[in-house]
N, C-alpha and C. Protein backbone atom coordinates (compact mmCIF):
# COMPACT_ATOMS: atom_id res chain seq x y z
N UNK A 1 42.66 82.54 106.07
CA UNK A 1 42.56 83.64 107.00
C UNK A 1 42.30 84.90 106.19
N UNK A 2 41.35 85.47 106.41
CA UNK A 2 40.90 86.83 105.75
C UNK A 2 41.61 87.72 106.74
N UNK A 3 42.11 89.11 105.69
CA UNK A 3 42.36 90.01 106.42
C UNK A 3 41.52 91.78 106.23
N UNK A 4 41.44 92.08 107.08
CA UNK A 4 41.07 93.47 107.20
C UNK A 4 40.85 93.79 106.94
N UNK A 5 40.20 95.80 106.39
CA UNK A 5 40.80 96.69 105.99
C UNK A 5 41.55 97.38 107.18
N UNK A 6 41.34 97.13 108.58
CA UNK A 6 41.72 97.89 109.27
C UNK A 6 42.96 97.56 110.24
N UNK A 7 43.26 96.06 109.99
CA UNK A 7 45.05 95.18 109.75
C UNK A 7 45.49 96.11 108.77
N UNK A 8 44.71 95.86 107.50
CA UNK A 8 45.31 96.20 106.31
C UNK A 8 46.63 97.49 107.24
N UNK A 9 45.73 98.76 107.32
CA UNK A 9 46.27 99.80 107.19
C UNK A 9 46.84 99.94 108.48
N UNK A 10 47.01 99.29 109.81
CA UNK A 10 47.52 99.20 110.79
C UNK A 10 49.16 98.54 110.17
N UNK A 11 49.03 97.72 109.65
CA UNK A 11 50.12 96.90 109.14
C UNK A 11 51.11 97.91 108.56
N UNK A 12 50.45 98.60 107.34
CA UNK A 12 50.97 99.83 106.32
C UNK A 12 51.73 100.34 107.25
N UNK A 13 51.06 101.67 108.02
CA UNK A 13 51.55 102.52 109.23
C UNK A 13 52.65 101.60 109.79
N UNK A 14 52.46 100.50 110.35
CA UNK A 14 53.78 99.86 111.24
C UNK A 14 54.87 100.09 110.65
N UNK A 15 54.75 99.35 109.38
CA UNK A 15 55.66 99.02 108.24
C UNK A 15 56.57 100.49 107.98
N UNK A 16 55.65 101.38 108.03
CA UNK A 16 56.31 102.87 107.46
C UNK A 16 57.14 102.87 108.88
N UNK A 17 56.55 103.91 109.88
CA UNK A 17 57.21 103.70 111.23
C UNK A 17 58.49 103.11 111.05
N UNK A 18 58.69 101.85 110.75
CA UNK A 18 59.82 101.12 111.10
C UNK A 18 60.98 101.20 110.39
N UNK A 19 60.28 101.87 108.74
CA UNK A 19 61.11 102.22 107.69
C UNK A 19 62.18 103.69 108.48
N UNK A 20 60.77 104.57 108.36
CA UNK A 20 61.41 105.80 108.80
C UNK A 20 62.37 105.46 110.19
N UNK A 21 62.46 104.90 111.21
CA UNK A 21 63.38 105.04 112.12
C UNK A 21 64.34 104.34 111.98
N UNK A 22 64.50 103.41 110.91
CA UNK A 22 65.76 102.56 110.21
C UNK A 22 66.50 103.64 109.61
N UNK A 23 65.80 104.70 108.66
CA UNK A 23 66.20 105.86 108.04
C UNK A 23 67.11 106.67 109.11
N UNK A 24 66.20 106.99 110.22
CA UNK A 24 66.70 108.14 110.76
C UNK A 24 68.10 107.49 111.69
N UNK A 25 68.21 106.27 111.76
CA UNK A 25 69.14 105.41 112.74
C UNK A 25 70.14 105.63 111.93
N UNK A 26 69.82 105.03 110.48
CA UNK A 26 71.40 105.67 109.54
C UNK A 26 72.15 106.48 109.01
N UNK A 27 70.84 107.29 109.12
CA UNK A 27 71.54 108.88 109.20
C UNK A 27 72.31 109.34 110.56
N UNK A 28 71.90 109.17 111.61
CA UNK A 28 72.49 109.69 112.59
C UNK A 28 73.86 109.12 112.82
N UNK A 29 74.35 107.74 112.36
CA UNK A 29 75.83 107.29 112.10
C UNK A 29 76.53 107.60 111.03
N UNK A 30 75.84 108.31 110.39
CA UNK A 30 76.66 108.54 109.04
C UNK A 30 77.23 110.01 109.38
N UNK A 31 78.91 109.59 108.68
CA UNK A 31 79.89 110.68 108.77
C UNK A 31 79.80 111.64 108.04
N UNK A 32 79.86 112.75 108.36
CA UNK A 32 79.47 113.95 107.24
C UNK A 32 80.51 114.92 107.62
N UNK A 33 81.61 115.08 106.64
CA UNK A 33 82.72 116.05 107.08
C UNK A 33 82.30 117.18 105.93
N UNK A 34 82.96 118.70 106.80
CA UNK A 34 83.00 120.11 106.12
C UNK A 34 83.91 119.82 105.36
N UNK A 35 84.03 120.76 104.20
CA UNK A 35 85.09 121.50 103.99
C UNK A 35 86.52 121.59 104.58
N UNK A 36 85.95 122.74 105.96
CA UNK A 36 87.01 122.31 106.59
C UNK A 36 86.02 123.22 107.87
N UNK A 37 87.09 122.94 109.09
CA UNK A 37 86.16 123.17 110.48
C UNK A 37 86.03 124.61 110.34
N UNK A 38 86.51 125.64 109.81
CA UNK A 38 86.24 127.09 110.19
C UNK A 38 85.38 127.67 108.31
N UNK A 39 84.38 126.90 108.37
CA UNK A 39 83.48 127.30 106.70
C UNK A 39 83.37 128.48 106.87
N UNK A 40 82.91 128.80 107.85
CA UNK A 40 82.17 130.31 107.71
C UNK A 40 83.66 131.53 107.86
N UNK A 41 84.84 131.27 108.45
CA UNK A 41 85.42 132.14 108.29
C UNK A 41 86.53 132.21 107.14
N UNK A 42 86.17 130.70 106.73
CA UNK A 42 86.77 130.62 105.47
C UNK A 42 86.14 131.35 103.97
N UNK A 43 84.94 131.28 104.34
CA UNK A 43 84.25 132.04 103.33
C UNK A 43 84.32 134.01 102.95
N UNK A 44 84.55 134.20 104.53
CA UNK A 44 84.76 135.79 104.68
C UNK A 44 86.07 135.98 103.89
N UNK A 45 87.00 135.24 104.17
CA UNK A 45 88.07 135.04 103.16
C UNK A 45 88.15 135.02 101.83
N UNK A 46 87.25 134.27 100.70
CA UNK A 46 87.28 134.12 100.00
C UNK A 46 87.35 135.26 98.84
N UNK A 47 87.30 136.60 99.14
CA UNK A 47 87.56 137.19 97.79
C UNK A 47 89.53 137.39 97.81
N UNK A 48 89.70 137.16 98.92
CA UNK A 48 91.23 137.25 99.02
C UNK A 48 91.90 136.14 98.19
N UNK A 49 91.64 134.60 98.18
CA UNK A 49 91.28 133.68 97.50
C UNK A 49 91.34 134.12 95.67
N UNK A 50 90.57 134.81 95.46
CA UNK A 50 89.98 134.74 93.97
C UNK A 50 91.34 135.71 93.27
N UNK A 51 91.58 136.72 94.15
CA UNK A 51 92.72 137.73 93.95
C UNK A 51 94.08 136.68 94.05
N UNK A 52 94.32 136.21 94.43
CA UNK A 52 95.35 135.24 94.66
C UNK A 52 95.42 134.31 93.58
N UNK A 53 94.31 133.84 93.00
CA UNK A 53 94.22 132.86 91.41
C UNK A 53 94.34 133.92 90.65
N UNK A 54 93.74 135.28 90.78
CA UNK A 54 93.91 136.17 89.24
C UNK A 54 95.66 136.24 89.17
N UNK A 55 96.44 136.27 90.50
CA UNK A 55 97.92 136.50 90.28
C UNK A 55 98.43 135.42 89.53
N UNK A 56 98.33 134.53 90.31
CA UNK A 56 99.05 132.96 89.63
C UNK A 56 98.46 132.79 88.20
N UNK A 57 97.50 133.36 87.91
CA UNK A 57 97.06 133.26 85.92
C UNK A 57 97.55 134.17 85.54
N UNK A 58 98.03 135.22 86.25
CA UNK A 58 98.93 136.52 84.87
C UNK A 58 101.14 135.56 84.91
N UNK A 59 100.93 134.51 85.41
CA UNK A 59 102.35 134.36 86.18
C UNK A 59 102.62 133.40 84.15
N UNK A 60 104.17 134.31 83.75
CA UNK A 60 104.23 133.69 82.83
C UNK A 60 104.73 132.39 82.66
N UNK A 61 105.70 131.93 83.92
CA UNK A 61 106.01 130.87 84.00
C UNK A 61 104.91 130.27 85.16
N UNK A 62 104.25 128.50 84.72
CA UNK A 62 102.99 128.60 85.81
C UNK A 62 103.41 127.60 87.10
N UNK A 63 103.21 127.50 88.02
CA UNK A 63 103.43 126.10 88.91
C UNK A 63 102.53 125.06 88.41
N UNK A 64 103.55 124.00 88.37
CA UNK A 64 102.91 122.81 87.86
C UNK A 64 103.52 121.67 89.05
N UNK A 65 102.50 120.26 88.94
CA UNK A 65 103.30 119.40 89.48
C UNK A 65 102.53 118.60 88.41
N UNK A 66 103.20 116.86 88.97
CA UNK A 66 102.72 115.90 88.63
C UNK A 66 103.16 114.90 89.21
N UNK A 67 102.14 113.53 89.25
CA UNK A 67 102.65 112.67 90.16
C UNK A 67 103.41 111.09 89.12
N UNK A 68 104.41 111.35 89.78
CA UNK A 68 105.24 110.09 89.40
C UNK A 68 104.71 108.62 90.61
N UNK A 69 105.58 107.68 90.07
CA UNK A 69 105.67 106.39 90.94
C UNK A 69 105.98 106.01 91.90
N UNK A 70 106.42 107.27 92.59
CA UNK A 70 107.15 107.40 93.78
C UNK A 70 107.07 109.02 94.83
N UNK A 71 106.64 109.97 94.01
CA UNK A 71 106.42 111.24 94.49
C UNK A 71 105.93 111.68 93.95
N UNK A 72 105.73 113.35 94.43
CA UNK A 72 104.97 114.38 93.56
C UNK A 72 105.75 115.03 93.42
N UNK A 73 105.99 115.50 92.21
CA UNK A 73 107.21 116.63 91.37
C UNK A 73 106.63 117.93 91.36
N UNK A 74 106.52 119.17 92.41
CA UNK A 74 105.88 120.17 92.29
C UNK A 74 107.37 121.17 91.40
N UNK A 75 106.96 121.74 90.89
CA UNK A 75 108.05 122.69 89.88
C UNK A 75 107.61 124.54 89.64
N UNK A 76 108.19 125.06 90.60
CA UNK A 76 107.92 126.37 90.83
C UNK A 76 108.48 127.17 89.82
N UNK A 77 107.64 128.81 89.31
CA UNK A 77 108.34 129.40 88.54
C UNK A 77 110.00 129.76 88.49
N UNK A 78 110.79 129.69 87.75
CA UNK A 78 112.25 129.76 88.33
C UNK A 78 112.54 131.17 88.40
N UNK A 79 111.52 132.18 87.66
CA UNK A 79 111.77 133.17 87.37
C UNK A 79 111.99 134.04 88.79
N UNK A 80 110.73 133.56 89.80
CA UNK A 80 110.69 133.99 91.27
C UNK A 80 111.48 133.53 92.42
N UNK A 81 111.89 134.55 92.76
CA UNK A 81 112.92 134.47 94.54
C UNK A 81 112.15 134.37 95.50
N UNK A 82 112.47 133.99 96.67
CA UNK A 82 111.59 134.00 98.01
C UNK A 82 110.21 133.17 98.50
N UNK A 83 110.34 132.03 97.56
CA UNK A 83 108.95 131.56 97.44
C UNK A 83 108.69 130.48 99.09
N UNK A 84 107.98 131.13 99.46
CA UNK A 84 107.19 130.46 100.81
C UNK A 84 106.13 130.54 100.90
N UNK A 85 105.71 129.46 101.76
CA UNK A 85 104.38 129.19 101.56
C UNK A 85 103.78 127.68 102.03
N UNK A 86 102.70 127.27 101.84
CA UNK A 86 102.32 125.81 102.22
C UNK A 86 101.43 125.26 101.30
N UNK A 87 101.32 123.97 101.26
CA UNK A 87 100.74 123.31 100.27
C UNK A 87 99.42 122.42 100.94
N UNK A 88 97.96 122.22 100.91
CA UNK A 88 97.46 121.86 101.90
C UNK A 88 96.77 120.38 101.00
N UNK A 89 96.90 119.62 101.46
CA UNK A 89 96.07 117.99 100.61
C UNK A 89 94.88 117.82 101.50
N UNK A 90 93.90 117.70 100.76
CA UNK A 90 92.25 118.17 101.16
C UNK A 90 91.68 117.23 100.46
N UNK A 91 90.97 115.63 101.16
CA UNK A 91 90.90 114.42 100.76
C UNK A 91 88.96 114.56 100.63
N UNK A 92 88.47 115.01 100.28
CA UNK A 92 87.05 115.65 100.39
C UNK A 92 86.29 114.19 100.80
N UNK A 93 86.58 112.68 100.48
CA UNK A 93 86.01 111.59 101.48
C UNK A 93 86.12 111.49 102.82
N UNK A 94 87.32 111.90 103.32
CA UNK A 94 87.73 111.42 104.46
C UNK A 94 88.71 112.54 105.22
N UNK A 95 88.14 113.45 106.17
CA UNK A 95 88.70 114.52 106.63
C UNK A 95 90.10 114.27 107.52
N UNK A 96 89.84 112.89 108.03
CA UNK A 96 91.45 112.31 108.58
C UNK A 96 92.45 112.32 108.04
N UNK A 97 92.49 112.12 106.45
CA UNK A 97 93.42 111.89 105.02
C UNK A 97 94.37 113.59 105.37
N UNK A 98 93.61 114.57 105.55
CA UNK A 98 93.95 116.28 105.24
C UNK A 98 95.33 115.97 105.97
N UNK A 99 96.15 116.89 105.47
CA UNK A 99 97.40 117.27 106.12
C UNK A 99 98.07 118.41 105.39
N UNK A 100 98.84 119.57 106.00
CA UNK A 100 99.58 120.29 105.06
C UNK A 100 101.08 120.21 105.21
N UNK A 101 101.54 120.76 104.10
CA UNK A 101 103.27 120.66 104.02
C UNK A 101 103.73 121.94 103.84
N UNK A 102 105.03 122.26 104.64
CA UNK A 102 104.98 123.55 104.12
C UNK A 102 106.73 123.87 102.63
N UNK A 103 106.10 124.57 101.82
CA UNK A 103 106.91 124.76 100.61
C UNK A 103 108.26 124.70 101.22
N UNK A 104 108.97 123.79 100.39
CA UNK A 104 110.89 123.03 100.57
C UNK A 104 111.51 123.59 99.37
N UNK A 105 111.79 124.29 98.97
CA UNK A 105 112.09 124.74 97.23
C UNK A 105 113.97 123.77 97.07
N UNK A 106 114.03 122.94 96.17
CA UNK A 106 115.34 122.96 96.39
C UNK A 106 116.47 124.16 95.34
N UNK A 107 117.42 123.54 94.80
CA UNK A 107 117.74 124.42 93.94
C UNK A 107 117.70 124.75 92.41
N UNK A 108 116.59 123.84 92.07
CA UNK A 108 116.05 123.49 90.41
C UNK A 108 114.94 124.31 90.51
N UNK A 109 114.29 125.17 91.78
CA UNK A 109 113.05 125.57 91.99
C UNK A 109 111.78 124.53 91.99
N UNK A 110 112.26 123.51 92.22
CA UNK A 110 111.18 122.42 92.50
C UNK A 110 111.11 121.58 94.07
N UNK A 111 110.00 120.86 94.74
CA UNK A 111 109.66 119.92 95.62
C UNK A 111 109.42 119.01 95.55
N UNK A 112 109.64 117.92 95.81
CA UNK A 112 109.27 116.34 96.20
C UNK A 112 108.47 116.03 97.34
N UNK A 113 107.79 115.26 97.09
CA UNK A 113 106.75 115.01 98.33
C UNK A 113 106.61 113.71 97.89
N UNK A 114 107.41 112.38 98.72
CA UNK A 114 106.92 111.31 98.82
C UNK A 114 105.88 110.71 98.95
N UNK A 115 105.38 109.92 97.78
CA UNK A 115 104.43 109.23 98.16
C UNK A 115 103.71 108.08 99.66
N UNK A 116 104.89 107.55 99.75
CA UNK A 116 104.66 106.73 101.37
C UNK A 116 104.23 107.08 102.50
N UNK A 117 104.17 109.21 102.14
CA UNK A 117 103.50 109.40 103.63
C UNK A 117 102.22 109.75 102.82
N UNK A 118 101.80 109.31 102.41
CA UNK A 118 100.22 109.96 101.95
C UNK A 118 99.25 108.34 101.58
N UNK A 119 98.11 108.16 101.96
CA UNK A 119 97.27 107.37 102.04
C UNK A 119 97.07 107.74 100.82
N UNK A 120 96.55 106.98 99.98
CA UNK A 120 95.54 106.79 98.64
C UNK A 120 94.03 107.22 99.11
N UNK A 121 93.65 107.98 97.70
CA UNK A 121 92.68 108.62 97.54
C UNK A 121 93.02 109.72 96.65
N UNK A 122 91.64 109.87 96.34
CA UNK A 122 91.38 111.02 95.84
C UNK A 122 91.58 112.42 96.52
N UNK A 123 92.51 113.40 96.20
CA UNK A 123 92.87 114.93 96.78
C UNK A 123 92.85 116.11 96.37
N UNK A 124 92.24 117.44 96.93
CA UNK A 124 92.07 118.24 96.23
C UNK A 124 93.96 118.88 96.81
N UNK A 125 94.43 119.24 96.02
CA UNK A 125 95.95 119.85 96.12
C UNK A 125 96.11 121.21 96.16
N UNK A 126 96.57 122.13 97.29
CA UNK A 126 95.95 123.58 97.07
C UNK A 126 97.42 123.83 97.63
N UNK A 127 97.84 124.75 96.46
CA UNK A 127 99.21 126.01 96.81
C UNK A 127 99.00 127.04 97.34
N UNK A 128 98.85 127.84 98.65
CA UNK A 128 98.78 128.90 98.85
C UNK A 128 100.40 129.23 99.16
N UNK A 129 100.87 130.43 98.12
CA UNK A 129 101.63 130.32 98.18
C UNK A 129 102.78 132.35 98.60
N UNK A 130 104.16 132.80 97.94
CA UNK A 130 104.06 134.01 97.74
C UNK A 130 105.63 133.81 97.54
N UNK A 131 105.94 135.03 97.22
CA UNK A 131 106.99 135.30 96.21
C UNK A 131 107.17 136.87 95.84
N UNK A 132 108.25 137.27 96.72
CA UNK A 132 108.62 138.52 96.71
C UNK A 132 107.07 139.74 96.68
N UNK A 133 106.66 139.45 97.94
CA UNK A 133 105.66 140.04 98.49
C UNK A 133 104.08 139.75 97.53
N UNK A 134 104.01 139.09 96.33
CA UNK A 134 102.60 138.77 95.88
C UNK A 134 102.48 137.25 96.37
N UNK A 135 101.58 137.36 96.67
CA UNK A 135 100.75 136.44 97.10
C UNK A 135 99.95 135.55 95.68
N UNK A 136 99.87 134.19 95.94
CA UNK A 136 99.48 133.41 94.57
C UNK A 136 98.85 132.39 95.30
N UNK A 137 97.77 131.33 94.48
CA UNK A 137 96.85 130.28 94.54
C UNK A 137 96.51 129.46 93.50
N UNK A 138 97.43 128.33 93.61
CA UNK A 138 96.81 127.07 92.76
C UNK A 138 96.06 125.61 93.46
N UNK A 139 95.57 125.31 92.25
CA UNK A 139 94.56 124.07 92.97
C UNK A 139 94.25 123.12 91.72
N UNK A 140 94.27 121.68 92.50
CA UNK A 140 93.93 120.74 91.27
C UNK A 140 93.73 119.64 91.82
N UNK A 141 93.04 118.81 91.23
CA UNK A 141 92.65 117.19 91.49
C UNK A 141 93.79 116.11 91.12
N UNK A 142 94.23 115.47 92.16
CA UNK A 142 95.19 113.77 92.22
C UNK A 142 94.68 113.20 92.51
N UNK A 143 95.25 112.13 92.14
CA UNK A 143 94.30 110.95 92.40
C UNK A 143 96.01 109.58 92.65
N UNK A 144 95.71 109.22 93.75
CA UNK A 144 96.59 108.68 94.35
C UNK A 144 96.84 106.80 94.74
């Protein structure tokens, strides 16, 4: 059976066609989460943000955590009184994962945050935090 030139390129065209709307079918199911739902007014925000990390980098004692086998050991400066604030877990795969906590200080100046309520994954970990009227911002990558 001989074919064409004008199968030939009827065939081509089909072939594409069918590619591209396979394309556009999987794009249109595919999940694509923000940031977070308010980008744009989060952004108007952001030099407030940057002022808030310059505080927490002049801070001589720094907030640290780390994750153990069982929790996360957050450890606040001891030097500061009044510390309130919230801690927000920001799962950048999967926008369902997000949840925030709000700062528990006990009396070592540190928090625990059980592992068992938190799904595995990867999290971005963000302190917005304050302490005798300054305001402070830390942030870092876990991996869970």
């Amino acid at each position: 059976m001989k074919l064409s030139w004008g199968k030939g390129i009827w065939a081509f065209y089909g072939l594409f066609v069918a590619m591209i709307l396979t394309m556009v079918g999987m794009s249109v199911v595919q999940k694509i989460d923000l940031v977070t739902d308010s980008y744009y007014e989060e952004e108007l925000r952001f030099q407030g943000k940057i002022d808030k990390i310059k505080q927490a980098q002049k801070l001589t004692i720094p907030l640290t955590w780390e994750v153990t086998d069982h929790n996360i050991l957050v450890k606040y400066p001891k030097n500061l009184n009044n510390i309130s604030g919230h801690i927000n877990f920001y799962c950048p795969s999967d926008n369902r994962k997000d949840f925030k906590l709000p700062i528990q200080i006990d009396a070592q100046s540190s928090q625990s945050i059980p592992l068992e309520k938190i799904s595995a994954g990867r999290y971005q970990i963000q302190f917005d935090w304050q302490a005798a009227g300054t305001q402070y911002w830390n942030e870092g990558i876990i991996n869970l």
